[in-house]
N, C-alpha and C. Protein backbone atom coordinates (compact mmCIF):
# COMPACT_ATOMS: atom_id res chain seq x y z
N UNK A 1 28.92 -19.27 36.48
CA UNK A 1 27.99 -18.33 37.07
C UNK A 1 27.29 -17.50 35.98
N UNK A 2 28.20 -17.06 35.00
CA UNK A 2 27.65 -16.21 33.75
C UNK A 2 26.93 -17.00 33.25
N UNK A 3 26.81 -18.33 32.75
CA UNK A 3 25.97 -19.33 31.99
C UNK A 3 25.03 -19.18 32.87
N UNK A 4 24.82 -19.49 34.04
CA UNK A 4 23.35 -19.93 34.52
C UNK A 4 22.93 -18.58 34.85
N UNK A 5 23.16 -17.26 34.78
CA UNK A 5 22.21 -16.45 34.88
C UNK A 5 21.56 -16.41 33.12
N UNK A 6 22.49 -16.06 32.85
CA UNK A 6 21.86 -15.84 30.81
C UNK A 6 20.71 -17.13 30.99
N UNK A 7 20.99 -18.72 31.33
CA UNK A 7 19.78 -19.61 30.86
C UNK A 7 18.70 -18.96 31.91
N UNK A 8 18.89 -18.76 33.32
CA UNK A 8 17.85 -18.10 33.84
C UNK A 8 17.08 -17.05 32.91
N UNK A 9 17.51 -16.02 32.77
CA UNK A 9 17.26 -14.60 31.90
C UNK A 9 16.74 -15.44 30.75
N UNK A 10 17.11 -16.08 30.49
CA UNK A 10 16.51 -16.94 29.16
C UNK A 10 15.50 -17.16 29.00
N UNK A 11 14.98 -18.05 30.77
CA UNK A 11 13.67 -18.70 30.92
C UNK A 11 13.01 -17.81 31.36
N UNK A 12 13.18 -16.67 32.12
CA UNK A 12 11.96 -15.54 32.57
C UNK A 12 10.65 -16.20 31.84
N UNK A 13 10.85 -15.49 30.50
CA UNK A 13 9.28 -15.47 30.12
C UNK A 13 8.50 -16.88 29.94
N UNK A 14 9.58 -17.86 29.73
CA UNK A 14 8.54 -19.39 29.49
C UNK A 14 8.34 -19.30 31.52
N UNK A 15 8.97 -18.99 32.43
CA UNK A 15 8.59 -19.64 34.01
C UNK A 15 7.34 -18.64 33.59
N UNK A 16 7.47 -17.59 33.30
CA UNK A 16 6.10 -16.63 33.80
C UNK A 16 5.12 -17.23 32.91
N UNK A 17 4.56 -17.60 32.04
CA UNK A 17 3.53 -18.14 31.21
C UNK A 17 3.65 -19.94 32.11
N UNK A 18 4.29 -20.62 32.41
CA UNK A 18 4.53 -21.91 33.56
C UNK A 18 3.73 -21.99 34.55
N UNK A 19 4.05 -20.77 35.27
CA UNK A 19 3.56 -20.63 36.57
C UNK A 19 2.52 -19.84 36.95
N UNK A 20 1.56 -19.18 35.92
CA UNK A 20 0.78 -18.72 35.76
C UNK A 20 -0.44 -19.33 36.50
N UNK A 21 -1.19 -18.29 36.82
CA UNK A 21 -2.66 -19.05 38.13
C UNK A 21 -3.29 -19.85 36.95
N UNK A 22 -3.47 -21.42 37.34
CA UNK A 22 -4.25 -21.93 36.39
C UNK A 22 -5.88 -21.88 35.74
N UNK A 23 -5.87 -21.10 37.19
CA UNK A 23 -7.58 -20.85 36.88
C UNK A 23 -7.75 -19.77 36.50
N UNK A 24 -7.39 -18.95 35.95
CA UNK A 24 -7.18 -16.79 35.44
C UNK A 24 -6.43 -17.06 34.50
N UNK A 25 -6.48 -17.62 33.06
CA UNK A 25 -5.87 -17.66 32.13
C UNK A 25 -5.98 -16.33 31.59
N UNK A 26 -4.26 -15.99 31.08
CA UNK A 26 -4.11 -14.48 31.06
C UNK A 26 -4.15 -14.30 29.45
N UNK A 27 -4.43 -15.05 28.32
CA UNK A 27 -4.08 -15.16 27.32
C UNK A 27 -4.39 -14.05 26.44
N UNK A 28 -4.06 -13.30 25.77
CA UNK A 28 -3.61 -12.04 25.03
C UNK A 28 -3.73 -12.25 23.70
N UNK A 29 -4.23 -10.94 22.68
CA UNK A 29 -3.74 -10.87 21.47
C UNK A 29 -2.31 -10.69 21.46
N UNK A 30 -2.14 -10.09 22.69
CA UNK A 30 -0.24 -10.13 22.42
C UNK A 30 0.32 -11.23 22.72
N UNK A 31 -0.20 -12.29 23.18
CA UNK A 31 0.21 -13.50 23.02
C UNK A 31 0.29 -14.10 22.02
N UNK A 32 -0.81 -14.09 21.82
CA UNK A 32 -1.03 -14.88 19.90
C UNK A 32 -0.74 -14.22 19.17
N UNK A 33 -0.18 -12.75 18.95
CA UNK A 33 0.91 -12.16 18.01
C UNK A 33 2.37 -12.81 18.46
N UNK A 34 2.85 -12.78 19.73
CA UNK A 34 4.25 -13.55 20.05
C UNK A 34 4.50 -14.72 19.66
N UNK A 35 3.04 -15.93 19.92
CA UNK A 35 3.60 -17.09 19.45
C UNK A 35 3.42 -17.46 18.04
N UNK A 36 2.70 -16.09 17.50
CA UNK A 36 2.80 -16.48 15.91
C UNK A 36 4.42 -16.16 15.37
N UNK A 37 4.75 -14.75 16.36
CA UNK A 37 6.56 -14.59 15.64
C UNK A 37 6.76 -15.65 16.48
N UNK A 38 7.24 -16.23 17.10
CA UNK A 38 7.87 -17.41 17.67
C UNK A 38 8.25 -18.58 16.52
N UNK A 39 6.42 -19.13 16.09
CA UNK A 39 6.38 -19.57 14.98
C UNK A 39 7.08 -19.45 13.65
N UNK A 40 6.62 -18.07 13.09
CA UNK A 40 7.04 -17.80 12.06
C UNK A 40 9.17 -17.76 12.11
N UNK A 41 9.55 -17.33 13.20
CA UNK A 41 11.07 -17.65 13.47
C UNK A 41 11.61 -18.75 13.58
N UNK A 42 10.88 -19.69 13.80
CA UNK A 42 11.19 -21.38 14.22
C UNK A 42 10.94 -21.55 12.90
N UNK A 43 9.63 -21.42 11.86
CA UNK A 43 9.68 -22.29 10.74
C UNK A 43 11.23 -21.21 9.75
N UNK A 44 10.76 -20.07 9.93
CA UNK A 44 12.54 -19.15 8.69
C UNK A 44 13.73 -20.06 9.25
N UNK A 45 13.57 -20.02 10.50
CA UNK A 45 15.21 -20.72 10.68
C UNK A 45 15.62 -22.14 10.13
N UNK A 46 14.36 -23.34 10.70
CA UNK A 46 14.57 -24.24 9.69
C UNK A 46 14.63 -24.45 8.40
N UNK A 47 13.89 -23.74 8.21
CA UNK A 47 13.53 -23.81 6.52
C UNK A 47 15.22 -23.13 5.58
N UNK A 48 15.90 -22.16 6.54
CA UNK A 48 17.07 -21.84 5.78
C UNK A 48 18.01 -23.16 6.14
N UNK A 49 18.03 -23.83 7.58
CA UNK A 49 18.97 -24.43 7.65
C UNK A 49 18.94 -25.55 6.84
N UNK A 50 17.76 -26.25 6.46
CA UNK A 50 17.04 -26.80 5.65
C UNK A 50 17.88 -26.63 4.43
N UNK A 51 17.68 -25.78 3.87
CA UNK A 51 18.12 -25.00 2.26
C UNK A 51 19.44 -25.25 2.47
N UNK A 52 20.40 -24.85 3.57
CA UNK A 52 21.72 -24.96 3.06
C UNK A 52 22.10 -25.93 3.02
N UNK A 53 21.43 -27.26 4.33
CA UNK A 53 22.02 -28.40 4.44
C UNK A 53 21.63 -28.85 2.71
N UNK A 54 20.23 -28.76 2.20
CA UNK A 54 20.32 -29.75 1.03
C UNK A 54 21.46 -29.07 -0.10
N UNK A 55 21.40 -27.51 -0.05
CA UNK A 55 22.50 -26.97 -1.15
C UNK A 55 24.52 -27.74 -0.64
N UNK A 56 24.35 -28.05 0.44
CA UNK A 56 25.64 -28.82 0.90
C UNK A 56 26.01 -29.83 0.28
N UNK A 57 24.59 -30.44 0.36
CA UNK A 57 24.72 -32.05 -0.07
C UNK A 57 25.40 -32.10 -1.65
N UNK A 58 24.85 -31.20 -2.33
CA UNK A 58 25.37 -31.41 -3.81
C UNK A 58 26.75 -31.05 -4.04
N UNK A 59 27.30 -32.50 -4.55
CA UNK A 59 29.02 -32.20 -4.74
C UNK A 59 29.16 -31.67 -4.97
N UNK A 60 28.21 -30.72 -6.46
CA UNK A 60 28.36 -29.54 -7.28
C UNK A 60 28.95 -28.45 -6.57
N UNK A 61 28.46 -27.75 -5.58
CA UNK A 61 28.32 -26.73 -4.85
C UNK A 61 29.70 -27.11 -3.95
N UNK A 62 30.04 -28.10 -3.57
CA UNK A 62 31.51 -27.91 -2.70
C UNK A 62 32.04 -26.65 -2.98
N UNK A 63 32.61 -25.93 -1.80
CA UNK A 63 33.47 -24.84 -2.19
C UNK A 63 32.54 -23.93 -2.52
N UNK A 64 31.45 -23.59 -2.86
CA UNK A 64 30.33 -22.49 -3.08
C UNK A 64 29.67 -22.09 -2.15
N UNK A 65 29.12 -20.25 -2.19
CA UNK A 65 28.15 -20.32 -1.40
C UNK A 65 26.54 -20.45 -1.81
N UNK A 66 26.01 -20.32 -1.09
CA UNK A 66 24.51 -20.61 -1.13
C UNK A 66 24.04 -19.04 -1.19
N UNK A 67 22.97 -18.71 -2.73
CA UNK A 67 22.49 -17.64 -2.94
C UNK A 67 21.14 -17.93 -3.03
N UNK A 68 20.74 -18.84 -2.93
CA UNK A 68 19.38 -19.30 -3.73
C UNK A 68 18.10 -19.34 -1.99
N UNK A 69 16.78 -19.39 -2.49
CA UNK A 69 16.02 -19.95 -1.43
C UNK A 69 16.46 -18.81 -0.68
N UNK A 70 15.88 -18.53 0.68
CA UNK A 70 15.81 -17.55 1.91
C UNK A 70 17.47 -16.78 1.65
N UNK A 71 18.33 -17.83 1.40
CA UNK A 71 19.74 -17.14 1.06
C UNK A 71 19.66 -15.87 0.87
N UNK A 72 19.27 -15.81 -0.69
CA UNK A 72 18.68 -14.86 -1.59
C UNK A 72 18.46 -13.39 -1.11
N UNK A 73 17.83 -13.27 0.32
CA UNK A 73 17.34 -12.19 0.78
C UNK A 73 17.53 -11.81 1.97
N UNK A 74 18.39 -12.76 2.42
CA UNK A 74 19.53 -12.45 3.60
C UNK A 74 20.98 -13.09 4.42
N UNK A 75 21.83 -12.81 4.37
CA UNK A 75 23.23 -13.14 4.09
C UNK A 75 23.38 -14.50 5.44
N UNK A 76 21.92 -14.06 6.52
CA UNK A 76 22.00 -15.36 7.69
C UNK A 76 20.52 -15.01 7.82
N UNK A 77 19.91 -15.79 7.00
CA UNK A 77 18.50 -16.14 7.31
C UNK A 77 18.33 -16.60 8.61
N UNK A 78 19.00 -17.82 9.16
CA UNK A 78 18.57 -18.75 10.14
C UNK A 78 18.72 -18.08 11.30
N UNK A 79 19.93 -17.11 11.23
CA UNK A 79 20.05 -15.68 12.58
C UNK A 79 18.89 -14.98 12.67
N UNK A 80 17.93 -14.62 11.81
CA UNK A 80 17.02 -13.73 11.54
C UNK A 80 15.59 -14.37 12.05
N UNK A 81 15.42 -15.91 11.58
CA UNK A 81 14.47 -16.89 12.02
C UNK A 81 15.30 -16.83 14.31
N UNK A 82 16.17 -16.80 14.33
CA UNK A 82 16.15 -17.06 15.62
C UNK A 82 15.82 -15.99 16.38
N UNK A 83 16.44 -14.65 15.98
CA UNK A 83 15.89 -13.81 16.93
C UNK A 83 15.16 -13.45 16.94
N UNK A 84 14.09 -13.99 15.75
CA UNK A 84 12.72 -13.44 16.07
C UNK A 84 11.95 -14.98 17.05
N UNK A 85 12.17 -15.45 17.03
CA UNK A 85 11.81 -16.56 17.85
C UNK A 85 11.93 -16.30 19.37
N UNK A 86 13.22 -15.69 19.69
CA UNK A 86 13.41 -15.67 21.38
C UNK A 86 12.56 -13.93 21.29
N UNK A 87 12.49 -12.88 20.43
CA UNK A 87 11.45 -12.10 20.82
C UNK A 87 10.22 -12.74 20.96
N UNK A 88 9.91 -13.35 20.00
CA UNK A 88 8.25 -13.62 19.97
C UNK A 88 7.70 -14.45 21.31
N UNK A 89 9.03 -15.18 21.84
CA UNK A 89 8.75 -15.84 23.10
C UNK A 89 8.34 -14.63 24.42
N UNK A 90 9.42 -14.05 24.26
CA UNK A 90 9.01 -12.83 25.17
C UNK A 90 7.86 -11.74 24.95
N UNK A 91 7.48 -11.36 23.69
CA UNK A 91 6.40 -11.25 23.81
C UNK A 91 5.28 -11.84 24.45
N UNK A 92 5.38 -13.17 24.04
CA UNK A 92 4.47 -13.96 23.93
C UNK A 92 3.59 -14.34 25.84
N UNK A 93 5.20 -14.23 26.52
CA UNK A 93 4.80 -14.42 27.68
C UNK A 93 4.22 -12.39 28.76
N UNK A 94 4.34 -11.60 28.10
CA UNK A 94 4.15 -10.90 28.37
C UNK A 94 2.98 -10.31 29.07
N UNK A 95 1.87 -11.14 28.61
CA UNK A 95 0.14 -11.08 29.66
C UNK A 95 0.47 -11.84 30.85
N UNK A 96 1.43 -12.50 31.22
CA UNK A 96 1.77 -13.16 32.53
C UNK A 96 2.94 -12.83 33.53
N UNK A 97 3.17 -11.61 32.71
CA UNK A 97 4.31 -11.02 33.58
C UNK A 97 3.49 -10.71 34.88
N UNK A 98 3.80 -10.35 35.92
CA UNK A 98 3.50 -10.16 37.77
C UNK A 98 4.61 -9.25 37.91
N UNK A 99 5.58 -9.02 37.37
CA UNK A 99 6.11 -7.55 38.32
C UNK A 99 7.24 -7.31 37.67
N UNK A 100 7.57 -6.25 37.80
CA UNK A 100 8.15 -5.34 36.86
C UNK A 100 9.61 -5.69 36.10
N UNK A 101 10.19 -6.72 36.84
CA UNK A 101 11.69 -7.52 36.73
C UNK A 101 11.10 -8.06 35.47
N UNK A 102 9.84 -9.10 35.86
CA UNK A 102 9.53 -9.57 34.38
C UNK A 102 10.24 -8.88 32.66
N UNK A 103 9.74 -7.45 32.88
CA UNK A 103 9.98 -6.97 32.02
C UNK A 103 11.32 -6.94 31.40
N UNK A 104 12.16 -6.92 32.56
CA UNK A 104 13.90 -6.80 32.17
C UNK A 104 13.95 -7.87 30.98
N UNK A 105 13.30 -9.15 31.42
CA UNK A 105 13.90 -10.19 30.46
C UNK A 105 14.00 -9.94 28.96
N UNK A 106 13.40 -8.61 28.37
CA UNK A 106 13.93 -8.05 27.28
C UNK A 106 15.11 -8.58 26.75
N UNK A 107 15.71 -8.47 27.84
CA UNK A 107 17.17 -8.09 27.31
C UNK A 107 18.32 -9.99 27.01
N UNK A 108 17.42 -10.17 27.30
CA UNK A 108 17.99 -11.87 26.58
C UNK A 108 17.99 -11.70 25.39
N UNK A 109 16.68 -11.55 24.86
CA UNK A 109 16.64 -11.32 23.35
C UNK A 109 17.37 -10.46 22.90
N UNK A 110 17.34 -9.15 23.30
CA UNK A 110 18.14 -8.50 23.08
C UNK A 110 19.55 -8.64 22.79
N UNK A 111 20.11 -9.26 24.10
CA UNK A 111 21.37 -9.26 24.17
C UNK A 111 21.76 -10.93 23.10
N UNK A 112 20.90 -11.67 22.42
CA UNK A 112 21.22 -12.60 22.22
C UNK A 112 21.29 -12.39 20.58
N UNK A 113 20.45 -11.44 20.04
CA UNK A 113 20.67 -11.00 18.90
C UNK A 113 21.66 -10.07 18.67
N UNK A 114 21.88 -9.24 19.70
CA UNK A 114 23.66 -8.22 19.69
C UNK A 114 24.72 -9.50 19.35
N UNK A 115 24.55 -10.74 20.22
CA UNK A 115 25.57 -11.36 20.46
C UNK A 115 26.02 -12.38 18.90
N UNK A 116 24.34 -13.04 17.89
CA UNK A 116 24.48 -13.48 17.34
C UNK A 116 25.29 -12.29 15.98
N UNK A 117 24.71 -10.94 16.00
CA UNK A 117 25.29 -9.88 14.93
C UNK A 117 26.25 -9.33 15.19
N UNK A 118 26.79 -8.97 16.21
CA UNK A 118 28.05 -8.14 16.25
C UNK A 118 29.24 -9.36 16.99
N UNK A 119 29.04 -10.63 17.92
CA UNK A 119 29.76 -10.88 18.52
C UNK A 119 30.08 -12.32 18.24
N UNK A 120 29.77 -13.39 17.66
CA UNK A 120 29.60 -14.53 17.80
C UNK A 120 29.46 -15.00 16.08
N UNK A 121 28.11 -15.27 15.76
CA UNK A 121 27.67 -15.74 14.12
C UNK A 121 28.05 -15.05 13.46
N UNK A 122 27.57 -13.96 13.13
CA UNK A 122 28.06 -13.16 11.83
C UNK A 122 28.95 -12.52 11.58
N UNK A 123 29.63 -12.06 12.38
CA UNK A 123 31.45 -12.01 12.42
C UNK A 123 32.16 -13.04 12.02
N UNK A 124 31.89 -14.48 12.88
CA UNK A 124 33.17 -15.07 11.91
C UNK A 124 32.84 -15.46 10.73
N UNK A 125 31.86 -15.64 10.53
CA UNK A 125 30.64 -16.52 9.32
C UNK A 125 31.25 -15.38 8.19
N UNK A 126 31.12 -14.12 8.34
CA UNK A 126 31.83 -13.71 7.34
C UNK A 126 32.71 -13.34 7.17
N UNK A 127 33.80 -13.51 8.38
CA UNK A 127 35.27 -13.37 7.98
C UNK A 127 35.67 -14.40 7.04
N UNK A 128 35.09 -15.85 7.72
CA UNK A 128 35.12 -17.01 7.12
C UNK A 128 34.83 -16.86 5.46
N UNK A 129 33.72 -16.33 5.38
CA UNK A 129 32.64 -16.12 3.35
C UNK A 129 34.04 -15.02 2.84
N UNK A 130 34.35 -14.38 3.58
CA UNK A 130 35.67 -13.15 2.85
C UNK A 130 37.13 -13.84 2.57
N UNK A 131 37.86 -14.92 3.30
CA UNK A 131 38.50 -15.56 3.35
C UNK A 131 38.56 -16.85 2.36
N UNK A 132 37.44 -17.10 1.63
CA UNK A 132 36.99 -18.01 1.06
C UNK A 132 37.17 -17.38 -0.02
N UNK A 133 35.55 -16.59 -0.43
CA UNK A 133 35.39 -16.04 -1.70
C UNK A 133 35.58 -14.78 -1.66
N UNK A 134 36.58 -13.67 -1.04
CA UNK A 134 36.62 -12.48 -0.92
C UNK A 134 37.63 -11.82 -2.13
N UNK A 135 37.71 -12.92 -2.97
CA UNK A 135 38.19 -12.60 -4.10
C UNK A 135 36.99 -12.70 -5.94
N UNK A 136 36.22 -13.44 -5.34
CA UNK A 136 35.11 -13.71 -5.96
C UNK A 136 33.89 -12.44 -6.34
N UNK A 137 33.71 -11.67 -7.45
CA UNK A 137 33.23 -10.95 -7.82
C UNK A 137 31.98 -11.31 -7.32
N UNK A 138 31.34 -12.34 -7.63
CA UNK A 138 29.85 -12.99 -7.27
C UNK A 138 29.54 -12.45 -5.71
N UNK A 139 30.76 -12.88 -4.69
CA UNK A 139 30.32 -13.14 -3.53
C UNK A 139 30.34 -11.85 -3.38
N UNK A 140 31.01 -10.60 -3.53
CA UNK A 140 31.50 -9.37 -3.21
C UNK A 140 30.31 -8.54 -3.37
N UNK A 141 29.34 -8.76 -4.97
CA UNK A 141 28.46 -8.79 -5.39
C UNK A 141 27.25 -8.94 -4.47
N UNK A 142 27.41 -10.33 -3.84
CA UNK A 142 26.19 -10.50 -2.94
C UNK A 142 26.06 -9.91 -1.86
N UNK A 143 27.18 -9.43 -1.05
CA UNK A 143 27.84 -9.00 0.19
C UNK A 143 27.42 -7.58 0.25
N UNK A 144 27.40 -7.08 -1.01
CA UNK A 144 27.04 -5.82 -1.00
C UNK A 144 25.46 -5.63 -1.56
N UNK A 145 25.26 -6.24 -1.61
CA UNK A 145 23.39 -6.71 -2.47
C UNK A 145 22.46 -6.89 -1.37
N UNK A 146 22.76 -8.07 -0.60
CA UNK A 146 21.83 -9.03 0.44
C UNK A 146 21.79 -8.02 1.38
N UNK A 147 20.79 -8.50 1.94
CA UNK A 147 21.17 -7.94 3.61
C UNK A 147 21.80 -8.83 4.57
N UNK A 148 22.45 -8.20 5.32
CA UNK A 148 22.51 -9.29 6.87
C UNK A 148 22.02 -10.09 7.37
N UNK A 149 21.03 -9.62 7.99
CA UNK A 149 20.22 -10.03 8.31
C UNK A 149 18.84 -10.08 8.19
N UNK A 150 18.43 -8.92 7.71
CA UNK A 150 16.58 -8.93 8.03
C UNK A 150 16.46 -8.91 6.30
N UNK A 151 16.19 -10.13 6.12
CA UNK A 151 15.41 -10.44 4.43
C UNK A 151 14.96 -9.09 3.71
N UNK A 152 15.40 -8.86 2.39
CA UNK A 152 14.94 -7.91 1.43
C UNK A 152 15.56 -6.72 1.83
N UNK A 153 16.59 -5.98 3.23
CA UNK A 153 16.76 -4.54 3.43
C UNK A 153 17.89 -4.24 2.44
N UNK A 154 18.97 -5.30 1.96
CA UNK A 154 20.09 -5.11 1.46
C UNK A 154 20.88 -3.57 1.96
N UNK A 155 21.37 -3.08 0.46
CA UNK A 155 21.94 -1.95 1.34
C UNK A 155 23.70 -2.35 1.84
N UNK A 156 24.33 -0.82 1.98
CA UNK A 156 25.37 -0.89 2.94
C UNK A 156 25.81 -1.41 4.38
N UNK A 157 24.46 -0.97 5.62
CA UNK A 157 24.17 -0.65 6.81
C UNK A 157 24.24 -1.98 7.19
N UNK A 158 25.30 -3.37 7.28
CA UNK A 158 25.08 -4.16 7.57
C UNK A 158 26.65 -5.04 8.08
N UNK A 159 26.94 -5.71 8.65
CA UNK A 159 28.64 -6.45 9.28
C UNK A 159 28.74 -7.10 7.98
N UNK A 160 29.96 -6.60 7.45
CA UNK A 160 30.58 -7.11 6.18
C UNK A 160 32.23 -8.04 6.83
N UNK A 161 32.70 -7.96 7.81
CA UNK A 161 33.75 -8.73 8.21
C UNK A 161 33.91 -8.18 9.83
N UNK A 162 34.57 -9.24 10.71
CA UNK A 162 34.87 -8.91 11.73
C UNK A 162 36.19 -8.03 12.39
């Protein structure tokens, strides 16, 4: 029952841009700002998952983490490429909202980026990186350098273990 409301809540904004009157196209600069973050979150996320799969591939690196490429400037790039993706969707459908529930669907995104930072990805991901290299000056180094999540903020203010 919990699964199929979240994929409902999910789809709000793609049914409302779907089902939209075909002849009254509602199309928005705030549309084409949404599906550009949409965009721009779909290409960060691949492009990191991209980076780690090829930094995987090299035997070299077994047992290492990945600092290099999007790494570099945030501790889960590909978390950062996603939630801006399910915002930019909801933005995006936002000139086709019809009534006020529409609006709730906020909270997918919302709740899906709480879930990837405090509850799910980046909790174990770095209990896992602390368990590994939490003896490793480098990684301790980076942990306290990178940011979390949002590229370039570094800083303290960020989930260092679960």
């Amino acid at each position: 029952m919990i699964q199929g409301a979240w994929v409902y809540l999910n789809m709000v904004p793609s049914l409302c841009v779907f089902t939209a009157e075909k002849g009254n196209p509602r199309f928005a600069l705030v549309s084409l700002a949404g599906w550009g973050i949409f965009a721009f979150g779909l290409i960060f996320e691949t492009v990191a998952d991209y980076q780690k799969s090829m930094f995987r591939s090299i035997p070299e690196n077994k047992n290492k983490f990945i600092t290099s490429g999007l790494w570099s400037t945030s501790r889960h790039p590909n978390y950062f490429g996603e939630i801006l993706l399910w915002y930019g969707l909801y933005i995006a459908a936002i000139p086709y909202f019809t009534s006020p529930f529409h609006y709730l669907s906020i909270i997918c995104p919302t709740l899906t980026a709480l879930q990837i930072i405090y509850l799910s990805g980046v909790p174990m991901l770095e209990k896992s990186g602390l368990k590994k290299w939490g003896e490793d000056p480098n990684y301790m180094r980076y942990l306290n350098e990178t940011s979390c999540i949002i590229p370039c903020l570094g800083g303290p203010n960020k989930p260092k273990s679960a």
